[in-house]
PDB file of N, CA and C in Angstrom:
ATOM      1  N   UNK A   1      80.406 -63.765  -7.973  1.00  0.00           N
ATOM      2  CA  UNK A   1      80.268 -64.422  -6.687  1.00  0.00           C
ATOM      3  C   UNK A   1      79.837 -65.879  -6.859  1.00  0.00           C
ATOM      4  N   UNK A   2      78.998 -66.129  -7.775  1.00  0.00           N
ATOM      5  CA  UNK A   2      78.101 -67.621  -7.782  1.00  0.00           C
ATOM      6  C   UNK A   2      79.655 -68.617  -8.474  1.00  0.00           C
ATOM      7  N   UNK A   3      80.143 -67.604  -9.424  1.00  0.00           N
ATOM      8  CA  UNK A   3      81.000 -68.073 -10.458  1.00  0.00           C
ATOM      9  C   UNK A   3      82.173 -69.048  -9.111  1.00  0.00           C
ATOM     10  N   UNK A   4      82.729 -68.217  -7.887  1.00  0.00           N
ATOM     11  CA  UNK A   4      83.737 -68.753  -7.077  1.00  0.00           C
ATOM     12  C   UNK A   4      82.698 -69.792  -5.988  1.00  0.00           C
ATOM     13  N   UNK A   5      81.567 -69.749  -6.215  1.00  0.00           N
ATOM     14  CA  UNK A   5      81.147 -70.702  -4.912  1.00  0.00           C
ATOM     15  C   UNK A   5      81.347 -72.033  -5.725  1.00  0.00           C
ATOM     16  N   UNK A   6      80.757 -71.822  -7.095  1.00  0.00           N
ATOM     17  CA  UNK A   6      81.396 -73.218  -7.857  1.00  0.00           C
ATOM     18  C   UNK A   6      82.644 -73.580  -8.272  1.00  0.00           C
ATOM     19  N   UNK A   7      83.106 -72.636  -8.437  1.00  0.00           N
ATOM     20  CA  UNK A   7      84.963 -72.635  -8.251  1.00  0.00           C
ATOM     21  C   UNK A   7      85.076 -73.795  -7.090  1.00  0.00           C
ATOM     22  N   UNK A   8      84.925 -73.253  -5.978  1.00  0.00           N
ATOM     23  CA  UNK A   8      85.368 -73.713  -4.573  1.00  0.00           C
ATOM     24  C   UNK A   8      84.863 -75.041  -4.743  1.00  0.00           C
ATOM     25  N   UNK A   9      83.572 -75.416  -5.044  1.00  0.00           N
ATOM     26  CA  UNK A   9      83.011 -77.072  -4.906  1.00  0.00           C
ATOM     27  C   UNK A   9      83.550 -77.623  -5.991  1.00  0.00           C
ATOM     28  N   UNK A  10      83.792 -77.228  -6.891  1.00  0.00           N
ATOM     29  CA  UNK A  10      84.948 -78.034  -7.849  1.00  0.00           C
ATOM     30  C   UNK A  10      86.229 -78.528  -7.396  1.00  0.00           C
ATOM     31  N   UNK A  11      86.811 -77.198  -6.631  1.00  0.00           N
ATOM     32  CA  UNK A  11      87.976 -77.392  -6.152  1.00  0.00           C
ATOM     33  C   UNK A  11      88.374 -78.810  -5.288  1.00  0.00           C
ATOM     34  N   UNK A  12      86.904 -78.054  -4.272  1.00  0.00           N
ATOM     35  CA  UNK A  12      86.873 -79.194  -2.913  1.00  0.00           C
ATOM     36  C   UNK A  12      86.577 -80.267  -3.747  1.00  0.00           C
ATOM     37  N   UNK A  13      85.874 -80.496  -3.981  1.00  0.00           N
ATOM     38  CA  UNK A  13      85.684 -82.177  -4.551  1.00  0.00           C
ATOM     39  C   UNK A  13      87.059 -83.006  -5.261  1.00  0.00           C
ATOM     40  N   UNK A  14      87.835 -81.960  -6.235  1.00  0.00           N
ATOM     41  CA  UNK A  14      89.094 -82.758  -6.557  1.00  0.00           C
ATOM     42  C   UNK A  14      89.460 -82.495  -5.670  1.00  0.00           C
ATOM     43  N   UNK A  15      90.040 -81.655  -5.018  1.00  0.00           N
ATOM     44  CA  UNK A  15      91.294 -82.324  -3.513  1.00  0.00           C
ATOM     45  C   UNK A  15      90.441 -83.233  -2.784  1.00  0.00           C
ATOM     46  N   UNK A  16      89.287 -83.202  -2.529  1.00  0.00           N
ATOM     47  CA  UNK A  16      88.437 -84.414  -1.648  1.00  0.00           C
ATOM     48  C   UNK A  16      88.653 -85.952  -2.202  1.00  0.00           C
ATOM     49  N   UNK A  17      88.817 -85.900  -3.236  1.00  0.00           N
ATOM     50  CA  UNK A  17      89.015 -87.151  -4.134  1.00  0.00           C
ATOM     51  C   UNK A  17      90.738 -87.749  -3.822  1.00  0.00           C
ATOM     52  N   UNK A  18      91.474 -86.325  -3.968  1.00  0.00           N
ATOM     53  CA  UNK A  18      92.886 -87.035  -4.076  1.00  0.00           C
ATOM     54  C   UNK A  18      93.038 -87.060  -2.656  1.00  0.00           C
ATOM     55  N   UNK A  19      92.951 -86.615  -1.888  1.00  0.00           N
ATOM     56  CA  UNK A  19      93.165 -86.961  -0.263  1.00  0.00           C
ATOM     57  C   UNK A  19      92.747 -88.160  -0.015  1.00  0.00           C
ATOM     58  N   UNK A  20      91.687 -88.462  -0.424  1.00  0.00           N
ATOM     59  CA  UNK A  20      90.826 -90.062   0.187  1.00  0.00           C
ATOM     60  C   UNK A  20      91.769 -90.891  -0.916  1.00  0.00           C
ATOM     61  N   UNK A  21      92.342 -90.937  -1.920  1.00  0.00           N
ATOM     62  CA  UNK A  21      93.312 -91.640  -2.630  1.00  0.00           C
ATOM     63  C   UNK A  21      94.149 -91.246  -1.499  1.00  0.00           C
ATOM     64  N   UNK A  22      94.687 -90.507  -1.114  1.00  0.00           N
ATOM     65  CA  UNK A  22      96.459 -90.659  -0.790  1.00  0.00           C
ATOM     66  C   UNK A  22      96.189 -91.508   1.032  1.00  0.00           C
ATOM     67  N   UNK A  23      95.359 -91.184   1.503  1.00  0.00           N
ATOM     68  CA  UNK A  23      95.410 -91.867   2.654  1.00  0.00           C
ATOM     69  C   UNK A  23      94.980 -93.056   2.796  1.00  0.00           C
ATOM     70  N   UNK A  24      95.346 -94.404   3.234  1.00  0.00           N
ATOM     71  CA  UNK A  24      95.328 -95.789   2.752  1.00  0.00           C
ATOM     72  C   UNK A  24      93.994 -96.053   3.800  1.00  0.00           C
ATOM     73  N   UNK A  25      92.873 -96.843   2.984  1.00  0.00           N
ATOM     74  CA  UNK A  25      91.889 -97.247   4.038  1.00  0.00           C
ATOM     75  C   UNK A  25      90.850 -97.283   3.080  1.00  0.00           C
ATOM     76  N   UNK A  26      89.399 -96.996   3.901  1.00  0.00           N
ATOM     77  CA  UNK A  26      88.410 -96.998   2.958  1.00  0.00           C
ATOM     78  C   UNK A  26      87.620 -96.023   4.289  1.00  0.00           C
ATOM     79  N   UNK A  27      87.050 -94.737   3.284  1.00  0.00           N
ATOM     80  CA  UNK A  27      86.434 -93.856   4.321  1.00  0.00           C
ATOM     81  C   UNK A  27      85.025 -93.895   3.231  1.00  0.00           C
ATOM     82  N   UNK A  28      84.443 -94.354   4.428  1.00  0.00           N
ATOM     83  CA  UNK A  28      82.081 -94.260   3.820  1.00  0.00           C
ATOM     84  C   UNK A  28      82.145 -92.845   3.791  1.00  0.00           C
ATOM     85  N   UNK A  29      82.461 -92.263   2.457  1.00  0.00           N
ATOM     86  CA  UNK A  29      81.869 -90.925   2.134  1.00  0.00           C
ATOM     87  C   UNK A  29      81.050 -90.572   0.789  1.00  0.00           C
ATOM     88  N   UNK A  30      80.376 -89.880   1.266  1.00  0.00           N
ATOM     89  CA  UNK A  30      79.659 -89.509  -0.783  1.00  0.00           C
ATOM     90  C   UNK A  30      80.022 -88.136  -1.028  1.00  0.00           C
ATOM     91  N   UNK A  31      79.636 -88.094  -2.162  1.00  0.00           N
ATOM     92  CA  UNK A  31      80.158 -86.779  -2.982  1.00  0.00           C
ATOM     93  C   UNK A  31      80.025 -85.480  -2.485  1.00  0.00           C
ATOM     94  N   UNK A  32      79.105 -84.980  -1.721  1.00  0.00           N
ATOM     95  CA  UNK A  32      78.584 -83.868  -0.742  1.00  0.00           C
ATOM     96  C   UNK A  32      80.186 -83.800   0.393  1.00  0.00           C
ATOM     97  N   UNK A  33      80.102 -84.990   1.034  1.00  0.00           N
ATOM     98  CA  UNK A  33      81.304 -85.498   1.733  1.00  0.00           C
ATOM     99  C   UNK A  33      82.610 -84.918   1.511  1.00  0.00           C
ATOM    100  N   UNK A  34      82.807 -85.585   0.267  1.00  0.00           N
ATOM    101  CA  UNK A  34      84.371 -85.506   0.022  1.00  0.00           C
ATOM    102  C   UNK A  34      84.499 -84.444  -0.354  1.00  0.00           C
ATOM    103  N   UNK A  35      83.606 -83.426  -1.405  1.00  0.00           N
ATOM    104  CA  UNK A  35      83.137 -81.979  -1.312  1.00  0.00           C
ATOM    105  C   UNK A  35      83.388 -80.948  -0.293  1.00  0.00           C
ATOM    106  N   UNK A  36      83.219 -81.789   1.244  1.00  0.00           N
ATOM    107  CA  UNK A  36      83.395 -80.750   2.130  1.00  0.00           C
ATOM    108  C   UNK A  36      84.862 -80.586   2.879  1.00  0.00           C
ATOM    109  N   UNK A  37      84.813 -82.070   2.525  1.00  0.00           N
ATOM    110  CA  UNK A  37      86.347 -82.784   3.103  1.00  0.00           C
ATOM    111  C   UNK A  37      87.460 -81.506   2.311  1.00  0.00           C
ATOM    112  N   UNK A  38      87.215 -81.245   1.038  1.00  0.00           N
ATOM    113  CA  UNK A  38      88.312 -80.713   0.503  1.00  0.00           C
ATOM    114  C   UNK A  38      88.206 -79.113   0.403  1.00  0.00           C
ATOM    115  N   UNK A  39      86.760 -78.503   0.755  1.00  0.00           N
ATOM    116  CA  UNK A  39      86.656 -77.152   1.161  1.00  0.00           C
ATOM    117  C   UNK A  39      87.141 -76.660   2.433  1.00  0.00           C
ATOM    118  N   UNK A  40      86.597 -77.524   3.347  1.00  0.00           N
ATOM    119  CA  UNK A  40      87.323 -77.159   5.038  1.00  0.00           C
ATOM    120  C   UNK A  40      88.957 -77.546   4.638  1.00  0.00           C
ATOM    121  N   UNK A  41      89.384 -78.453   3.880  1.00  0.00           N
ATOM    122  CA  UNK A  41      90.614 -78.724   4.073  1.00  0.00           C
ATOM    123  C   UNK A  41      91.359 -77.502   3.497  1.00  0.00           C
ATOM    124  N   UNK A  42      90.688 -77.009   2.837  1.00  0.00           N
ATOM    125  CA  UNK A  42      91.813 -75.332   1.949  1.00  0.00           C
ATOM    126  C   UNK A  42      91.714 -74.638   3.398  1.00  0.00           C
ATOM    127  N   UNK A  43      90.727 -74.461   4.055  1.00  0.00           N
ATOM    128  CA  UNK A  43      91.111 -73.582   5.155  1.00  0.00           C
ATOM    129  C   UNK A  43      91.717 -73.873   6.277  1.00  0.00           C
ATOM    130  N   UNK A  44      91.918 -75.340   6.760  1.00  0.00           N
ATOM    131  CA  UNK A  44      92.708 -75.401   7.258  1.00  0.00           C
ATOM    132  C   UNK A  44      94.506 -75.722   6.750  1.00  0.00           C
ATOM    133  N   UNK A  45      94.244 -75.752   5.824  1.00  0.00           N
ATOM    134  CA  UNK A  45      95.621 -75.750   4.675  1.00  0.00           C
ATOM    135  C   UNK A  45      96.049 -74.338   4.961  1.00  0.00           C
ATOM    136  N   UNK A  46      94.703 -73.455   4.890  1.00  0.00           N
ATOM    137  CA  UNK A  46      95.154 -71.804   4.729  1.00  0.00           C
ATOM    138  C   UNK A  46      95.938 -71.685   5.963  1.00  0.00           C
ATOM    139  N   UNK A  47      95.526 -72.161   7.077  1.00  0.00           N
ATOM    140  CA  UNK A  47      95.801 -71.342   8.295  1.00  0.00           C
ATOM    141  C   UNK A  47      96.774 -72.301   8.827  1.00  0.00           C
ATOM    142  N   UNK A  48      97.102 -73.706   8.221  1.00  0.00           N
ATOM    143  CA  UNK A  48      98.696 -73.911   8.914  1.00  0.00           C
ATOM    144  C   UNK A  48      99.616 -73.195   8.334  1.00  0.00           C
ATOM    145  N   UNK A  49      99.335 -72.927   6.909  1.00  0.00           N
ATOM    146  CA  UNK A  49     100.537 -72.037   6.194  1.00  0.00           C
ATOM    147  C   UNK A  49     100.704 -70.432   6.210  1.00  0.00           C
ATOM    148  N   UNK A  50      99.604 -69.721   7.315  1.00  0.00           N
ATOM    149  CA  UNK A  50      99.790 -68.955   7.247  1.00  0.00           C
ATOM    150  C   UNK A  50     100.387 -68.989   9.113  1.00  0.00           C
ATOM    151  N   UNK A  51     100.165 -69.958   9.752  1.00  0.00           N
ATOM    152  CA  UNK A  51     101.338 -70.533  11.171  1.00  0.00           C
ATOM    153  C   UNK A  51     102.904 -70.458  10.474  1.00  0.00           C
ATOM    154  N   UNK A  52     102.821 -71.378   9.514  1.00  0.00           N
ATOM    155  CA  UNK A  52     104.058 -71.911   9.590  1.00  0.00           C
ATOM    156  C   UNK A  52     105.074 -70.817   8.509  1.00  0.00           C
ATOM    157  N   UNK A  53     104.381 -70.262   7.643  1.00  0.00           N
ATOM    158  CA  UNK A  53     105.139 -69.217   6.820  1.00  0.00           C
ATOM    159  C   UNK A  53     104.767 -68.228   6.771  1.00  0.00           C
ATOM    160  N   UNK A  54     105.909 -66.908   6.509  1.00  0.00           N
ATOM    161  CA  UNK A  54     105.666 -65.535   6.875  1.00  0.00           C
ATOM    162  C   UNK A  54     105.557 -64.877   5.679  1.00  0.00           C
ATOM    163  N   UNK A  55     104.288 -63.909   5.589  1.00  0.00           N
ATOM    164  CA  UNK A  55     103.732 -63.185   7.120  1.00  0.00           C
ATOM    165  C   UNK A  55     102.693 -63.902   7.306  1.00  0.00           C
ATOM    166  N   UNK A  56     102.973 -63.759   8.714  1.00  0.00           N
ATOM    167  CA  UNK A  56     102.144 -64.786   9.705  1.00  0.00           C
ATOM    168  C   UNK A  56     100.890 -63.784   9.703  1.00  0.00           C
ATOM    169  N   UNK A  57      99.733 -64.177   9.128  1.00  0.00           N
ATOM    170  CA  UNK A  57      98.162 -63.796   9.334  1.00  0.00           C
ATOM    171  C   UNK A  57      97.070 -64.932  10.146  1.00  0.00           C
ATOM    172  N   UNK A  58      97.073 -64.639  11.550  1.00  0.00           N
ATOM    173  CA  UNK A  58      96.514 -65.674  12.019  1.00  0.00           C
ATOM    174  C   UNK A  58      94.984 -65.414  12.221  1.00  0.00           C
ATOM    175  N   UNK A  59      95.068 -66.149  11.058  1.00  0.00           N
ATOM    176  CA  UNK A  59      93.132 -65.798  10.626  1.00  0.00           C
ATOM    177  C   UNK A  59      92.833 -67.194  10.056  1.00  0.00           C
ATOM    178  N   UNK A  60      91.763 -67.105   9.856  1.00  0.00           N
ATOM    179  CA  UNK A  60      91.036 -68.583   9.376  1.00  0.00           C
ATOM    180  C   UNK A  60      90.608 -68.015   7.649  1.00  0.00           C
ATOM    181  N   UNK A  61      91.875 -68.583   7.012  1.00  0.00           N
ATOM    182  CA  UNK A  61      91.053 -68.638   5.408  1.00  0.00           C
ATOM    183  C   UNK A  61      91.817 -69.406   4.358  1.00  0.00           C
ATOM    184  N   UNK A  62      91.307 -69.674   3.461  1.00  0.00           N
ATOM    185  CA  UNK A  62      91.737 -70.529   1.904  1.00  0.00           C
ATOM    186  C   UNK A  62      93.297 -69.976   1.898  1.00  0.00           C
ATOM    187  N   UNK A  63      93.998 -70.917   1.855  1.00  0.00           N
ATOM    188  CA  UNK A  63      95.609 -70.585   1.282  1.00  0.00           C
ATOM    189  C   UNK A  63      95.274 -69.587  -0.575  1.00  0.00           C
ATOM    190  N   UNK A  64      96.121 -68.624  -0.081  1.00  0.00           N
ATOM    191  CA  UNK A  64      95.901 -68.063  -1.683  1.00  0.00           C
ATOM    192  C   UNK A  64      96.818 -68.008  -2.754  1.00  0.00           C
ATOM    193  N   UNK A  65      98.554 -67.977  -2.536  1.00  0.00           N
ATOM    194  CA  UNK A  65      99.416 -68.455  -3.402  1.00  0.00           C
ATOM    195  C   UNK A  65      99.512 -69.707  -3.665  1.00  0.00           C
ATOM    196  N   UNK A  66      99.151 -71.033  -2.632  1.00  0.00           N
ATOM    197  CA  UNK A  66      99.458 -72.649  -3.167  1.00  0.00           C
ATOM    198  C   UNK A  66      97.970 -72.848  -2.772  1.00  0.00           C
ATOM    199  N   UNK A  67      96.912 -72.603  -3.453  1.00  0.00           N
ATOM    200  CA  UNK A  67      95.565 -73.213  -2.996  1.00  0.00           C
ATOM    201  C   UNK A  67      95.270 -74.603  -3.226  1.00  0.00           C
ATOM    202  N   UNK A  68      95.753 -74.977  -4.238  1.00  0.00           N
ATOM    203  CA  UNK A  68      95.870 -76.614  -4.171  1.00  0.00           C
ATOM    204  C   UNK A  68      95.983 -77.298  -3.616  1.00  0.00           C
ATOM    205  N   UNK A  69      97.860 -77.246  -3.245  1.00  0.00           N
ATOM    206  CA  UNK A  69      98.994 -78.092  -2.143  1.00  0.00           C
ATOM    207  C   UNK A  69      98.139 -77.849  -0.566  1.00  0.00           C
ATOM    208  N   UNK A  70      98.064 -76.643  -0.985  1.00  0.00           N
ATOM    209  CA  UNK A  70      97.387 -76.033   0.621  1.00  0.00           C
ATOM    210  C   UNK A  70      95.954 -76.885   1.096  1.00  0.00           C
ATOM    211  N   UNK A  71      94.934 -76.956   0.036  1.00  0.00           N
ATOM    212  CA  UNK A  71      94.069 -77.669   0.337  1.00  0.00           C
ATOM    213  C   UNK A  71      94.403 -78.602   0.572  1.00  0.00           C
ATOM    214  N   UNK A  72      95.101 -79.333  -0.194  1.00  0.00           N
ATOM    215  CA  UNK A  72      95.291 -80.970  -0.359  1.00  0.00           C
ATOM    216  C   UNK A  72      95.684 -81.621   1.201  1.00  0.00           C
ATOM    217  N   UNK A  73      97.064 -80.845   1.326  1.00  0.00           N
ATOM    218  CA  UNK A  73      97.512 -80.901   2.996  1.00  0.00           C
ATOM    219  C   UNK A  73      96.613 -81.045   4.193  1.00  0.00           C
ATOM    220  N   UNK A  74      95.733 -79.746   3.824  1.00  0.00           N
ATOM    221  CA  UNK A  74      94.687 -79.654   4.911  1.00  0.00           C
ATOM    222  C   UNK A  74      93.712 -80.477   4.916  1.00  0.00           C
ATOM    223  N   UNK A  75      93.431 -81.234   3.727  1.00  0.00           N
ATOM    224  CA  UNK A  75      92.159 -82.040   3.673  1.00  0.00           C
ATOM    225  C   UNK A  75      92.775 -83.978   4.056  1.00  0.00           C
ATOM    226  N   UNK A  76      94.566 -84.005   3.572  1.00  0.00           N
ATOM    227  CA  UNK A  76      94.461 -85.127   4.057  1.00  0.00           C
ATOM    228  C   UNK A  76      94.686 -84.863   5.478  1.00  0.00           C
ATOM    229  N   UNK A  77      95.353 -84.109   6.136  1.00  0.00           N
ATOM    230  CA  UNK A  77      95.681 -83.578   8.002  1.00  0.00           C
ATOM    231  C   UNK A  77      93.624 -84.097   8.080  1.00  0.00           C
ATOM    232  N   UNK A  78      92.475 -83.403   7.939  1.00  0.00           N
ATOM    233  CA  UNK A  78      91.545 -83.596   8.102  1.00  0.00           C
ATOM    234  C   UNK A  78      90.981 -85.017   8.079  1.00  0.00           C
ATOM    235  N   UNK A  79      91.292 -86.083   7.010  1.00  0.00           N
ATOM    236  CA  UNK A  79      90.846 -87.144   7.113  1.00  0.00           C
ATOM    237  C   UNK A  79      91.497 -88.311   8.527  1.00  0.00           C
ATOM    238  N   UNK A  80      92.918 -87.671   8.057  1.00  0.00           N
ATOM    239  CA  UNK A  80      93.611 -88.889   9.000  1.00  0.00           C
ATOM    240  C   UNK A  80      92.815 -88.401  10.379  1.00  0.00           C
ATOM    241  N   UNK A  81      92.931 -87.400  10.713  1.00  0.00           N
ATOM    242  CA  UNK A  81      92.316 -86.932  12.435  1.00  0.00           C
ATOM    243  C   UNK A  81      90.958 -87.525  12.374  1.00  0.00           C
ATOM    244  N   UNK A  82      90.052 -87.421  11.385  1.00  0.00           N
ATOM    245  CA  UNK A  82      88.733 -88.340  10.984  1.00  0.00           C
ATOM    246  C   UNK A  82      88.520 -89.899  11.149  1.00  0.00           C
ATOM    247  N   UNK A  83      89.946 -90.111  10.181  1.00  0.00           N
ATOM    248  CA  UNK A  83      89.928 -91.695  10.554  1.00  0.00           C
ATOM    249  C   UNK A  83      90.626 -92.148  12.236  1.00  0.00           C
ATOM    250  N   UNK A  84      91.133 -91.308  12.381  1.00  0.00           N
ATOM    251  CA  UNK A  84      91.415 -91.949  13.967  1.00  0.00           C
ATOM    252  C   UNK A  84      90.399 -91.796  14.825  1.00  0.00           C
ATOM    253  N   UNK A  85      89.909 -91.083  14.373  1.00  0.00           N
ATOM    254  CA  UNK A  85      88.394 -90.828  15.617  1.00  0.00           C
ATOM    255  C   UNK A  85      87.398 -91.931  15.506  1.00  0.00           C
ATOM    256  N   UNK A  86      87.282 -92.297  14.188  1.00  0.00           N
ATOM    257  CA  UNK A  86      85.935 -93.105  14.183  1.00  0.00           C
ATOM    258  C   UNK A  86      86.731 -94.921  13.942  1.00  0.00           C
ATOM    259  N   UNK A  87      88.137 -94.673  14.428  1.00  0.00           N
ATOM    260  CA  UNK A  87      88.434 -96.219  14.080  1.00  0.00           C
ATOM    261  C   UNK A  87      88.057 -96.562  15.307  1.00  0.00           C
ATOM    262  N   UNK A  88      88.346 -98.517  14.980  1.00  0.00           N
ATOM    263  CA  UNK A  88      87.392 -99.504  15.793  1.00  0.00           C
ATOM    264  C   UNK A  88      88.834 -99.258  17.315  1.00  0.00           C
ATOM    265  N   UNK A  89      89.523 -99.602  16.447  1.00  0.00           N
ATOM    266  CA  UNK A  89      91.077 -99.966  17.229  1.00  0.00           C
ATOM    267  C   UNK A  89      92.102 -98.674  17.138  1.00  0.00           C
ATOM    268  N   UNK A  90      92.509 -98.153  18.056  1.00  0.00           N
ATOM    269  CA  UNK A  90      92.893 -97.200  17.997  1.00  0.00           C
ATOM    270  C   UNK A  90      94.774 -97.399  18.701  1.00  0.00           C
ATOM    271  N   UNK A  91      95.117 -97.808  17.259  1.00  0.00           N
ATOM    272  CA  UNK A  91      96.320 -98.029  16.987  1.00  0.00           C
ATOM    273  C   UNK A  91      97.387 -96.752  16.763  1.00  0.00           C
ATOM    274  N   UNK A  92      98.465 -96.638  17.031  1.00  0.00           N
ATOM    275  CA  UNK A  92      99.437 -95.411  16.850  1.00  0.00           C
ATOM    276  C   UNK A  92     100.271 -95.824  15.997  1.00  0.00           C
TER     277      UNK A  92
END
């Protein structure tokens, strides 16, 4: 059990890292941050791909065949909705 909670904050932190790389800007986050950025992002990674591809399980959890891609998706979908909220100018 302890072994996957550090699994998971490993995880989250590299997809937290490559998301804040792939989306262009500069987001004030620290390591706790981008940590969480990329744990919530597997679950919402989990649960668009379990919307958008079958079988459809509409539940809230970690993508489990692409946990990576899945996070990654979900964590940059998470920042951009982040950065539009807290921008100055709210450009489309």
């Amino acid at each position: 059990m302890v072994i996957h909670i550090i699994w998971l904050i490993i995880l989250g932190l590299i997809v937290g890292l490559i998301a804040r790389a792939i989306v262009p800007g500069r987001q004030p986050m620290g390591w706790i941050a981008t940590a969480a950025l990329g744990i919530v992002g597997s679950y919402v990674g989990g649960t668009l791909s379990s919307v958008l591809f079958p079988p459809h399980h509409f539940d809230i959890h970690p993508p489990i065949k692409h946990a990576f891609l899945g996070a990654l998706v979900g964590a940059v979908v998470l920042l951009w909705i982040f950065k539009l909220a807290t921008s100055r100018t709210r450009t489309l």
